[in-house]
PDB file of N, CA and C in Angstrom:
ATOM      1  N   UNK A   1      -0.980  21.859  -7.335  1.00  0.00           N
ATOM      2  CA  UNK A   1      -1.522  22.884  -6.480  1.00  0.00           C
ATOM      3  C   UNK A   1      -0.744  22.807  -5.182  1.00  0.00           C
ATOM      4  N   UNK A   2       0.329  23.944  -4.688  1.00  0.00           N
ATOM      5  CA  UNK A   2       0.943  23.874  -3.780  1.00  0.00           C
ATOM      6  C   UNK A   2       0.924  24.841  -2.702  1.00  0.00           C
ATOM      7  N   UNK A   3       0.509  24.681  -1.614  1.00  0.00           N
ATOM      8  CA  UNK A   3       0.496  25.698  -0.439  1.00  0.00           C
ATOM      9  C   UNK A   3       1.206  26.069  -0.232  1.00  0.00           C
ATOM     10  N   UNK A   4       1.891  27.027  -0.079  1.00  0.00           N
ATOM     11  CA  UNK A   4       2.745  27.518  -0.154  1.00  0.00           C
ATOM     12  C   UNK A   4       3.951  27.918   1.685  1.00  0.00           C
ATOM     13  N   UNK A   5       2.588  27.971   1.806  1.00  0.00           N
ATOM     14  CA  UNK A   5       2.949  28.080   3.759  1.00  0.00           C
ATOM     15  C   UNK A   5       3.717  26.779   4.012  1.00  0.00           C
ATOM     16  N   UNK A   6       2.685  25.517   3.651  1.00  0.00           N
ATOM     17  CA  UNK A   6       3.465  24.607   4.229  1.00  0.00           C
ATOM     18  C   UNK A   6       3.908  23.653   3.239  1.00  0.00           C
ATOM     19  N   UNK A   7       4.009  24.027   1.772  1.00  0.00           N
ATOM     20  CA  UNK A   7       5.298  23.701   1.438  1.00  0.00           C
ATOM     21  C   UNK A   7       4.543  21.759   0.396  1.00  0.00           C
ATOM     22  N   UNK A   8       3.401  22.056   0.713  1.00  0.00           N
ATOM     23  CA  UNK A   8       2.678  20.820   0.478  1.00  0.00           C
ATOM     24  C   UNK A   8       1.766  20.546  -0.876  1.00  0.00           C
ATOM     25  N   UNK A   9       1.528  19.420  -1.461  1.00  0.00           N
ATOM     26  CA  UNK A   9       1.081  19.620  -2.997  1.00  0.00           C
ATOM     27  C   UNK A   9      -0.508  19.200  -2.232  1.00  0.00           C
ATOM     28  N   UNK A  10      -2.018  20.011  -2.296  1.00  0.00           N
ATOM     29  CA  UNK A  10      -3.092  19.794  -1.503  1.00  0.00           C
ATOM     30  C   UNK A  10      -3.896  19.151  -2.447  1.00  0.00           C
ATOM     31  N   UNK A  11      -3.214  18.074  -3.667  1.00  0.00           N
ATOM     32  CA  UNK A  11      -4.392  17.785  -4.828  1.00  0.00           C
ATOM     33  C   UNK A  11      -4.070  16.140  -4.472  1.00  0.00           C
ATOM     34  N   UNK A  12      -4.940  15.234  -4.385  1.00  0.00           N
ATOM     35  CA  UNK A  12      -5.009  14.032  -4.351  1.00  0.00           C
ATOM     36  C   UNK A  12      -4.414  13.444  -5.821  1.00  0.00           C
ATOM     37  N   UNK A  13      -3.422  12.815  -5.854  1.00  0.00           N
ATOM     38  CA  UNK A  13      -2.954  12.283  -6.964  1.00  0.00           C
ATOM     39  C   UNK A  13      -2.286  13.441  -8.039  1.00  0.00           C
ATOM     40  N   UNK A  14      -1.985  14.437  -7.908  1.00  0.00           N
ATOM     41  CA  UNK A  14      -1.485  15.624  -8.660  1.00  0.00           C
ATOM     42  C   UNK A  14      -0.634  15.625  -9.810  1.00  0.00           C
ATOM     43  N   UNK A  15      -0.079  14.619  -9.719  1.00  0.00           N
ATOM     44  CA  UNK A  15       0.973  14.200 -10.865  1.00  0.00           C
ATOM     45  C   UNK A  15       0.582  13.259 -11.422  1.00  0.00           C
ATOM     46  N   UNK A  16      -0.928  12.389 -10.902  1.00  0.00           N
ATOM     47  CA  UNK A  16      -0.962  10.894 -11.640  1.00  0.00           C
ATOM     48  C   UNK A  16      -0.002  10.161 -11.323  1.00  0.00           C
ATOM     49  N   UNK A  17       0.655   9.925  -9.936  1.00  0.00           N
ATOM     50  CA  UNK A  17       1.587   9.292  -9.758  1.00  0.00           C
ATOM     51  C   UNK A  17       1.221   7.897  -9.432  1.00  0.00           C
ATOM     52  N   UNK A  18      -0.161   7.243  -9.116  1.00  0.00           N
ATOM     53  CA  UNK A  18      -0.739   6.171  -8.914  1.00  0.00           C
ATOM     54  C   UNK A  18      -1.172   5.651 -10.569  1.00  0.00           C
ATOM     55  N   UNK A  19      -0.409   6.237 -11.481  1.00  0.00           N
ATOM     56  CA  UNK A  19      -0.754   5.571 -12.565  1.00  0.00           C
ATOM     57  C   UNK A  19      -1.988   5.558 -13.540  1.00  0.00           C
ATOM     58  N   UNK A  20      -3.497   6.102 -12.249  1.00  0.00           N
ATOM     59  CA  UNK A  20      -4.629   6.237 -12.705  1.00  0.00           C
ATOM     60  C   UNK A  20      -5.198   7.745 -12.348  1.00  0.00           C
ATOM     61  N   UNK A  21      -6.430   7.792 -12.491  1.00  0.00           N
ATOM     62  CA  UNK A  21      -7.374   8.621 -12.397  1.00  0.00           C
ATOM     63  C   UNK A  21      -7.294   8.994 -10.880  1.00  0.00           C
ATOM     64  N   UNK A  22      -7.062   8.564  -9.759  1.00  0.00           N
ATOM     65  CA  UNK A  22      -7.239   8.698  -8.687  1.00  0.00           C
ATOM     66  C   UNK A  22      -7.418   9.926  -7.905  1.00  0.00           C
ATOM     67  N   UNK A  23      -8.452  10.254  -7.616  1.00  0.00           N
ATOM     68  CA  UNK A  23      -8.663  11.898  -7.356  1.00  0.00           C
ATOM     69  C   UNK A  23      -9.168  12.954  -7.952  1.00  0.00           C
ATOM     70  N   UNK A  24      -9.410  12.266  -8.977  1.00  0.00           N
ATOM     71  CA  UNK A  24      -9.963  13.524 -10.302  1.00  0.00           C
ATOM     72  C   UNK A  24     -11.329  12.710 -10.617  1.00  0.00           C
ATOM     73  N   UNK A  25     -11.957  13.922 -11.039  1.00  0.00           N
ATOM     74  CA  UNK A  25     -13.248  13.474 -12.047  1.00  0.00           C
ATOM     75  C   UNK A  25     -13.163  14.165 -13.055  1.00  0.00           C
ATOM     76  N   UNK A  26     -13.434  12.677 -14.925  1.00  0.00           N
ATOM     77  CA  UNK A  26     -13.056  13.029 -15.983  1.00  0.00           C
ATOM     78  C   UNK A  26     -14.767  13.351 -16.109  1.00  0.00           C
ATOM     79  N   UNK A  27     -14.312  14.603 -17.156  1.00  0.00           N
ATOM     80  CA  UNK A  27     -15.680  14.642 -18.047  1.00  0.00           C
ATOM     81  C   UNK A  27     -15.494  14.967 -19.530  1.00  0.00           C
ATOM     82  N   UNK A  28     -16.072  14.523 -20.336  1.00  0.00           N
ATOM     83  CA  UNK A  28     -15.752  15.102 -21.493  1.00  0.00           C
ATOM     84  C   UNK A  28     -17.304  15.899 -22.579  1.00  0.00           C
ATOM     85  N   UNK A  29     -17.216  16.654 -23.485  1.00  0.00           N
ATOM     86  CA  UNK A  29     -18.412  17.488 -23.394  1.00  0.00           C
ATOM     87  C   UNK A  29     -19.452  16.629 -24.109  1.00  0.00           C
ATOM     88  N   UNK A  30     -18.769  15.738 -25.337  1.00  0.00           N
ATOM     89  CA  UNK A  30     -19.904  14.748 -26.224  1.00  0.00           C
ATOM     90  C   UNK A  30     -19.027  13.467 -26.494  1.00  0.00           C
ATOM     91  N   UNK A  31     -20.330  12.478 -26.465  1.00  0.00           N
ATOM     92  CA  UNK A  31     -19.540  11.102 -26.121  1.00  0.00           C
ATOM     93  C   UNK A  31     -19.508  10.727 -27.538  1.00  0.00           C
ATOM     94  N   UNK A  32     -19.738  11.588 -28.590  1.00  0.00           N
ATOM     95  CA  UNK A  32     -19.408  11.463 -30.026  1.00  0.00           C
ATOM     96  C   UNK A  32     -18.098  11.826 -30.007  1.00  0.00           C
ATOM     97  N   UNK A  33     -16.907  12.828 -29.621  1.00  0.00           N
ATOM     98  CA  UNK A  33     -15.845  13.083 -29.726  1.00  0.00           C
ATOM     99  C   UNK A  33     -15.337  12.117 -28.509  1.00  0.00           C
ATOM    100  N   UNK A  34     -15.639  11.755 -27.702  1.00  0.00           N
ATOM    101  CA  UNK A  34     -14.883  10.994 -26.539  1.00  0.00           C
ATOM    102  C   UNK A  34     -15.022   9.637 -26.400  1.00  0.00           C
ATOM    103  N   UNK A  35     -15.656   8.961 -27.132  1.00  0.00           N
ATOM    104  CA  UNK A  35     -15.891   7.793 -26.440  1.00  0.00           C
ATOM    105  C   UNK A  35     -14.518   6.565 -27.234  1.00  0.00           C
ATOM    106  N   UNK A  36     -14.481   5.415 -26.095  1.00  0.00           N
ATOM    107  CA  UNK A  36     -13.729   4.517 -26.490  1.00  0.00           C
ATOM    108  C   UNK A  36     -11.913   5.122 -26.282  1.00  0.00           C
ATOM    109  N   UNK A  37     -11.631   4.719 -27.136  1.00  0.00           N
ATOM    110  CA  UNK A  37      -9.957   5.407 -27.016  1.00  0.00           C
ATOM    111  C   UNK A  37      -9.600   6.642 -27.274  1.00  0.00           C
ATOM    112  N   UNK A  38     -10.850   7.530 -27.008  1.00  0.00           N
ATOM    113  CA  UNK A  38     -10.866   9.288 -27.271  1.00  0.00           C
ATOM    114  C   UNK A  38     -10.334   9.721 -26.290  1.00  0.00           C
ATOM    115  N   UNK A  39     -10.814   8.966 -25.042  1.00  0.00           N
ATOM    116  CA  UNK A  39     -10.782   9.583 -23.815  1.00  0.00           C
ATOM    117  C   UNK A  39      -9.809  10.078 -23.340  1.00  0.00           C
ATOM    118  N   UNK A  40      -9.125  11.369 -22.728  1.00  0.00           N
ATOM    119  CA  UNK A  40      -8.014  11.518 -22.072  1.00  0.00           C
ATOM    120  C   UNK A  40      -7.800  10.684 -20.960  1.00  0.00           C
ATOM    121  N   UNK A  41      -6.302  10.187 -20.933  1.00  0.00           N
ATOM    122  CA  UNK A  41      -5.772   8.784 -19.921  1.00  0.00           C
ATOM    123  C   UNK A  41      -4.412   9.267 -19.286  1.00  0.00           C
ATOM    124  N   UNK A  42      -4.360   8.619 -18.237  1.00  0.00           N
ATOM    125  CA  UNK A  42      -2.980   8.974 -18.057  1.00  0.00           C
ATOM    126  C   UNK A  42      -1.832   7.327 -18.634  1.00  0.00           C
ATOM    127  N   UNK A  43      -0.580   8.131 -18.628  1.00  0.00           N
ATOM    128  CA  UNK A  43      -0.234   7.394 -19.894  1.00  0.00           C
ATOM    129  C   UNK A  43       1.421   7.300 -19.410  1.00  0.00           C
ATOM    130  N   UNK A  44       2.379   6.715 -19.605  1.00  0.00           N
ATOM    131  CA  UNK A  44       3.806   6.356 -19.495  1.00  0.00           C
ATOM    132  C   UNK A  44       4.452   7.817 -20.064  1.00  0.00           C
ATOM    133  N   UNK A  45       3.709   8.018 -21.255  1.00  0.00           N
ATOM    134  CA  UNK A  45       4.898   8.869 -22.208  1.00  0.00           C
ATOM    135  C   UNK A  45       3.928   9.381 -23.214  1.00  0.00           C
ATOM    136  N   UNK A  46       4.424  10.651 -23.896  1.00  0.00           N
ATOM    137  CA  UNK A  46       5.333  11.203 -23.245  1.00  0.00           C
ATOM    138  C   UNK A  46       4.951  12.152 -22.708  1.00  0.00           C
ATOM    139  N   UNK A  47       6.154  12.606 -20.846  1.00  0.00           N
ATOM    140  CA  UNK A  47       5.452  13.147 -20.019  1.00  0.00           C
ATOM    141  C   UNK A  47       7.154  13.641 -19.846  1.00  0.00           C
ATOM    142  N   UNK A  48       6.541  14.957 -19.257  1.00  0.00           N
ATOM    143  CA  UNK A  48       7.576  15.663 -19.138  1.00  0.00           C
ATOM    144  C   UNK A  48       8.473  15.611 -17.710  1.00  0.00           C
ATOM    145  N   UNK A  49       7.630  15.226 -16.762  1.00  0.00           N
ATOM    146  CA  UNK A  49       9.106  14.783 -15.920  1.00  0.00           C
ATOM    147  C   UNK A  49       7.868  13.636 -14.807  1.00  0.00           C
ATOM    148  N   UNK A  50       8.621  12.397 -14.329  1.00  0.00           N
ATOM    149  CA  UNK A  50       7.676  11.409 -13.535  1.00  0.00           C
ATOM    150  C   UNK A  50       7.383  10.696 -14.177  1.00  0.00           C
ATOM    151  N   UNK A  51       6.760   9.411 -13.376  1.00  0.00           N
ATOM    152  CA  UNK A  51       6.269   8.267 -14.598  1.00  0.00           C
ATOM    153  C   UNK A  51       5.446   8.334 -15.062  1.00  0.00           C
ATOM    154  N   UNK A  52       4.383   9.180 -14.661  1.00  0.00           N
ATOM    155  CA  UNK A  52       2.626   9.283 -15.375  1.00  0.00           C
ATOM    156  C   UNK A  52       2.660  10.320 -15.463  1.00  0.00           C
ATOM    157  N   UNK A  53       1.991  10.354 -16.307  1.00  0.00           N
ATOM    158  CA  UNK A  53       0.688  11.857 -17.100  1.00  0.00           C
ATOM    159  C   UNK A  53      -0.325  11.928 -17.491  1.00  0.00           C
ATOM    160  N   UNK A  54      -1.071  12.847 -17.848  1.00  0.00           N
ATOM    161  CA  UNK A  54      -2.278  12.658 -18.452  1.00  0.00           C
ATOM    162  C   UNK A  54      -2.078  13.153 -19.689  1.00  0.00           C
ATOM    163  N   UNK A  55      -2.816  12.402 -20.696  1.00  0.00           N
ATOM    164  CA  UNK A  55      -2.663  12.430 -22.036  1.00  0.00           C
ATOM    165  C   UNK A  55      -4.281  13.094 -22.638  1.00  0.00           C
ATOM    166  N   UNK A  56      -3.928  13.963 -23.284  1.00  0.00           N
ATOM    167  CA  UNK A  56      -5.216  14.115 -23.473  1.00  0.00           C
ATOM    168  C   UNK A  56      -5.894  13.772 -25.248  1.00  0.00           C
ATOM    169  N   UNK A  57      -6.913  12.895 -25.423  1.00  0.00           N
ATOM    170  CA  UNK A  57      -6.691  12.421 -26.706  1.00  0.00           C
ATOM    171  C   UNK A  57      -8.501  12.840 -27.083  1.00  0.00           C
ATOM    172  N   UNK A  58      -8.590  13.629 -26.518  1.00  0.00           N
ATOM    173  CA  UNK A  58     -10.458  14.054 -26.522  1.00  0.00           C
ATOM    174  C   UNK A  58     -10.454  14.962 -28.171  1.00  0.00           C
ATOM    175  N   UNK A  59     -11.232  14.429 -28.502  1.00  0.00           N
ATOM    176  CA  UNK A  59     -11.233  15.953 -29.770  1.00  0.00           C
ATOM    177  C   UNK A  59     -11.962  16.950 -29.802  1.00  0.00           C
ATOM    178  N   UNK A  60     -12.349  17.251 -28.892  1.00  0.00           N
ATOM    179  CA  UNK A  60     -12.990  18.235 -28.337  1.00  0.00           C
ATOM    180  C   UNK A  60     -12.768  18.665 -27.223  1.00  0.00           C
ATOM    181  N   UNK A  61     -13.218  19.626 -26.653  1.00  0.00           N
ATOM    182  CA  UNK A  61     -13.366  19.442 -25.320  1.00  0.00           C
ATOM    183  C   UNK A  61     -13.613  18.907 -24.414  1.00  0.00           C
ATOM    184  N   UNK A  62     -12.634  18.534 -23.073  1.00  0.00           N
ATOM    185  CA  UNK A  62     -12.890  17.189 -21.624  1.00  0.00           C
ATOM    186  C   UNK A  62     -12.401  18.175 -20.569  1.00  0.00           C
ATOM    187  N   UNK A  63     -12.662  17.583 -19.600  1.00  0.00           N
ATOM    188  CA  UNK A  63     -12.352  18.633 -18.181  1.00  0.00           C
ATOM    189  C   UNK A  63     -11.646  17.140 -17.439  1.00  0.00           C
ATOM    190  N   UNK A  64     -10.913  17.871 -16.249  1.00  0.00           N
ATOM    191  CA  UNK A  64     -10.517  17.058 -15.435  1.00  0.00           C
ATOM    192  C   UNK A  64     -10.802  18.220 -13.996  1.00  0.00           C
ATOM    193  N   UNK A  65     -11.488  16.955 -13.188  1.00  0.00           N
ATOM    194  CA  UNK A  65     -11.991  18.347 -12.109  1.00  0.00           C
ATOM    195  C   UNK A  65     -11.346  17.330 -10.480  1.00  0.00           C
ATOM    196  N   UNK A  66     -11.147  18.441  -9.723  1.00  0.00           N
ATOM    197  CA  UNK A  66     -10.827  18.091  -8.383  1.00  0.00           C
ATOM    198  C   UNK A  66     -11.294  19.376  -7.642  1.00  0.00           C
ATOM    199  N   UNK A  67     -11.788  18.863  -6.575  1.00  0.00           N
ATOM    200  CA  UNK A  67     -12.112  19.510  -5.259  1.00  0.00           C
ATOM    201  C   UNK A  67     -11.053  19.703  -4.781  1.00  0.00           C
ATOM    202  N   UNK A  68     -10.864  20.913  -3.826  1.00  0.00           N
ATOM    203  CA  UNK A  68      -9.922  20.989  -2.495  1.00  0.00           C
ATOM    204  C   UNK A  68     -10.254  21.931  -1.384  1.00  0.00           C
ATOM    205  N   UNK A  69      -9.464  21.974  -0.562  1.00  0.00           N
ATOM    206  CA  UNK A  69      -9.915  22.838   0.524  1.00  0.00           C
ATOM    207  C   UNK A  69      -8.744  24.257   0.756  1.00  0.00           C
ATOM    208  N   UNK A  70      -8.772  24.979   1.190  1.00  0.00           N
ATOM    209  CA  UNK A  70      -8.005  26.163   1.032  1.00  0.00           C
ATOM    210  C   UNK A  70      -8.217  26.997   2.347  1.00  0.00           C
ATOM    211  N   UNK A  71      -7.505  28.158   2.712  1.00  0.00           N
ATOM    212  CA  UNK A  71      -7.468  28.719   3.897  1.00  0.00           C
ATOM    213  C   UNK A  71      -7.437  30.153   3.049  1.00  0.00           C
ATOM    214  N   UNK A  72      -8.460  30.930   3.833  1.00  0.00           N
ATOM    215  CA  UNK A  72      -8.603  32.241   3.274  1.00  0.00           C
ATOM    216  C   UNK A  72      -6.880  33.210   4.432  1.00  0.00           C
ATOM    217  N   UNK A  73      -6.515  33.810   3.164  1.00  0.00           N
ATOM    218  CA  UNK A  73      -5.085  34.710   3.407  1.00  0.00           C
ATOM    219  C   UNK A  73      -4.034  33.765   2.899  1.00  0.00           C
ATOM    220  N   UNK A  74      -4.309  32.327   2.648  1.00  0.00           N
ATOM    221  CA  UNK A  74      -3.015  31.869   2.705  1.00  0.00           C
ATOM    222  C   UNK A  74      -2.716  31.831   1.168  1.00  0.00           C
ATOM    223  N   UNK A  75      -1.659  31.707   0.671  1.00  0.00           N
ATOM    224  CA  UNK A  75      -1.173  31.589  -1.023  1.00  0.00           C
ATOM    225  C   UNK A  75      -0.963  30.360  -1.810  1.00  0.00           C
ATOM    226  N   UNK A  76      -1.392  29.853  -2.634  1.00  0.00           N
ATOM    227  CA  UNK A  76      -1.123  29.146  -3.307  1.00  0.00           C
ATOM    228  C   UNK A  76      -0.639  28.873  -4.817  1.00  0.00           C
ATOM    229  N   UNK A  77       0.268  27.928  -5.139  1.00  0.00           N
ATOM    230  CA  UNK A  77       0.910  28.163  -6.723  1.00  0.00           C
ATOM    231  C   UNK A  77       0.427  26.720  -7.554  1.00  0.00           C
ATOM    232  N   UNK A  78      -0.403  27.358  -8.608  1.00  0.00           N
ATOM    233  CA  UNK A  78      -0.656  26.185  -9.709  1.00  0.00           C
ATOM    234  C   UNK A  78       0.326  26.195 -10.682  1.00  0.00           C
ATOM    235  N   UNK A  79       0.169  25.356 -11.011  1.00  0.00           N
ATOM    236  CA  UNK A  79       1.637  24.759 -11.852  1.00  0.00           C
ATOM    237  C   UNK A  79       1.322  23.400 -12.667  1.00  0.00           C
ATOM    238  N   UNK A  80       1.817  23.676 -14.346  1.00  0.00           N
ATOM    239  CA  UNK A  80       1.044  22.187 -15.084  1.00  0.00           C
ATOM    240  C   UNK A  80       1.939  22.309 -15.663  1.00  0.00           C
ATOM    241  N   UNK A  81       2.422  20.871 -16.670  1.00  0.00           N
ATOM    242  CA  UNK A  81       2.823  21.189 -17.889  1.00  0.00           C
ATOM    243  C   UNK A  81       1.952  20.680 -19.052  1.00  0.00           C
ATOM    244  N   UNK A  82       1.784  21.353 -20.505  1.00  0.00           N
ATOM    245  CA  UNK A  82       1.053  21.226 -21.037  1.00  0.00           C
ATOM    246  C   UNK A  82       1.867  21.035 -22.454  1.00  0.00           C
ATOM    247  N   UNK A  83       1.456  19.833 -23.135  1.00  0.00           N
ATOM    248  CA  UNK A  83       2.455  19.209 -24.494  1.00  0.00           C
ATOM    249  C   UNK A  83       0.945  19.640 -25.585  1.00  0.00           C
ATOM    250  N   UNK A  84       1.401  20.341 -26.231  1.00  0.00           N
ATOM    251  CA  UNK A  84       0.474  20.279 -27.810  1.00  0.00           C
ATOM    252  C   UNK A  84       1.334  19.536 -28.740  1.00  0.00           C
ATOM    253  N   UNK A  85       0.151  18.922 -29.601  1.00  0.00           N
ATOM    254  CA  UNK A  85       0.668  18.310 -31.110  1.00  0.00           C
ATOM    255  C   UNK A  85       0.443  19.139 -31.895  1.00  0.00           C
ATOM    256  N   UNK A  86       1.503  19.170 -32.780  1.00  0.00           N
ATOM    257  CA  UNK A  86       1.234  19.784 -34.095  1.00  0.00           C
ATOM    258  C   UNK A  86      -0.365  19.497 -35.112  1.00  0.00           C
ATOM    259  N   UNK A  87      -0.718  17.910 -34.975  1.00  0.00           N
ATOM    260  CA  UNK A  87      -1.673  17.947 -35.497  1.00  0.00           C
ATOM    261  C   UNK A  87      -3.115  18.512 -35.321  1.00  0.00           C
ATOM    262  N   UNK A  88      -2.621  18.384 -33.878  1.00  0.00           N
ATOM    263  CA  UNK A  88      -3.984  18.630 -33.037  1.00  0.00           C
ATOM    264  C   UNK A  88      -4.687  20.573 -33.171  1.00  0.00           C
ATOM    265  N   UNK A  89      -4.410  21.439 -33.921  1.00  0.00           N
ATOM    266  CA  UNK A  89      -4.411  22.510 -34.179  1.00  0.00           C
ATOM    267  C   UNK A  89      -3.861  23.426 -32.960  1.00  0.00           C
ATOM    268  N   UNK A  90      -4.739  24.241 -33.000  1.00  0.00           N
ATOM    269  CA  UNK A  90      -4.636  25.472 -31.670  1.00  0.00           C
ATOM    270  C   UNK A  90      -5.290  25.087 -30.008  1.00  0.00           C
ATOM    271  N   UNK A  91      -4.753  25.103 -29.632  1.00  0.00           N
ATOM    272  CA  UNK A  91      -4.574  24.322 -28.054  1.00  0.00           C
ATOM    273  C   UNK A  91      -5.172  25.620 -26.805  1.00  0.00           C
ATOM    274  N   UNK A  92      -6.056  25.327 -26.124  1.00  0.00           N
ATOM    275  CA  UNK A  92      -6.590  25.958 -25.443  1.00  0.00           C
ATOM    276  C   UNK A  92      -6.668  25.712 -23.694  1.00  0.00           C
ATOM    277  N   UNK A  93      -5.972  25.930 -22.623  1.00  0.00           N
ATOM    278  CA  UNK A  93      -6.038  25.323 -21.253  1.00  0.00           C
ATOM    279  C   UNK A  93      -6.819  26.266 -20.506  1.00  0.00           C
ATOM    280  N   UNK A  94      -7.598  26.101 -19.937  1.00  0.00           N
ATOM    281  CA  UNK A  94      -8.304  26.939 -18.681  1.00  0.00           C
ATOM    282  C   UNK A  94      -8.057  26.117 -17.712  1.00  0.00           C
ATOM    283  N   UNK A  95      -7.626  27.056 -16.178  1.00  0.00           N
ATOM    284  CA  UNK A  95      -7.606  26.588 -14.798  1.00  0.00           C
ATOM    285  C   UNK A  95      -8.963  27.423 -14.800  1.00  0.00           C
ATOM    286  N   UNK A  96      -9.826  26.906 -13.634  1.00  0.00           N
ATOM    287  CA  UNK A  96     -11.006  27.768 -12.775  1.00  0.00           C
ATOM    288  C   UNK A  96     -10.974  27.485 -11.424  1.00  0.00           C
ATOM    289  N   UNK A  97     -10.409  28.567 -10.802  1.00  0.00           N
ATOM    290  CA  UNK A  97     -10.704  27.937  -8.896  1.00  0.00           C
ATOM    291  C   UNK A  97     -12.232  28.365  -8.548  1.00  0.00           C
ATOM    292  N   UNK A  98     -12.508  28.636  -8.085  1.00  0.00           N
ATOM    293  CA  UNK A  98     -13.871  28.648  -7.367  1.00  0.00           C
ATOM    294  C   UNK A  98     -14.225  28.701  -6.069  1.00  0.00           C
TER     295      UNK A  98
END
């Protein structure tokens, strides 16, 4: 998430560059599809550019949520990259600002 005015990324940990969770809150929808090593993690590899990513290994549906703050008029650009597996079927991403 990048402001565009000043040129700045406004998401705490945005890339997972601390390796962990830091800044985000995970949720996932049932702890029958998520629990234990279901959970989406951030992970070494493979990630498309940087040392961390988030991996998402939920079989169902999980959210990853962050707060931020914003300035009304000003512009901002979201920007992800998103890896599907072949096994994993048909792949679905929603952003929601709010």
């Amino acid at each position: 998430m990048n402001h565009t005015s000043a040129s700045t990324d406004i998401l705490i940990n945005g890339g997972f560059d601390t390796g962990d969770l830091t800044g985000w809150t995970q949720y996932c929808n049932t702890t029958i599809n998520c629990d234990g090593n279901y959970y989406g993690q951030v992970a070494t590899s493979p990630c498309y550019s940087g040392g961390y990513c988030y991996v998402d290994k939920c079989g169902n549906y999980d959210y990853l949520l962050q707060s931020f703050s914003t300035m009304i008029g000003d512009y901002y650009l979201v920007s992800f990259y998103f890896r599907a597996y072949a096994n994993g079927g048909p792949q679905t991403i929603y952003v929601t600002l709010t």
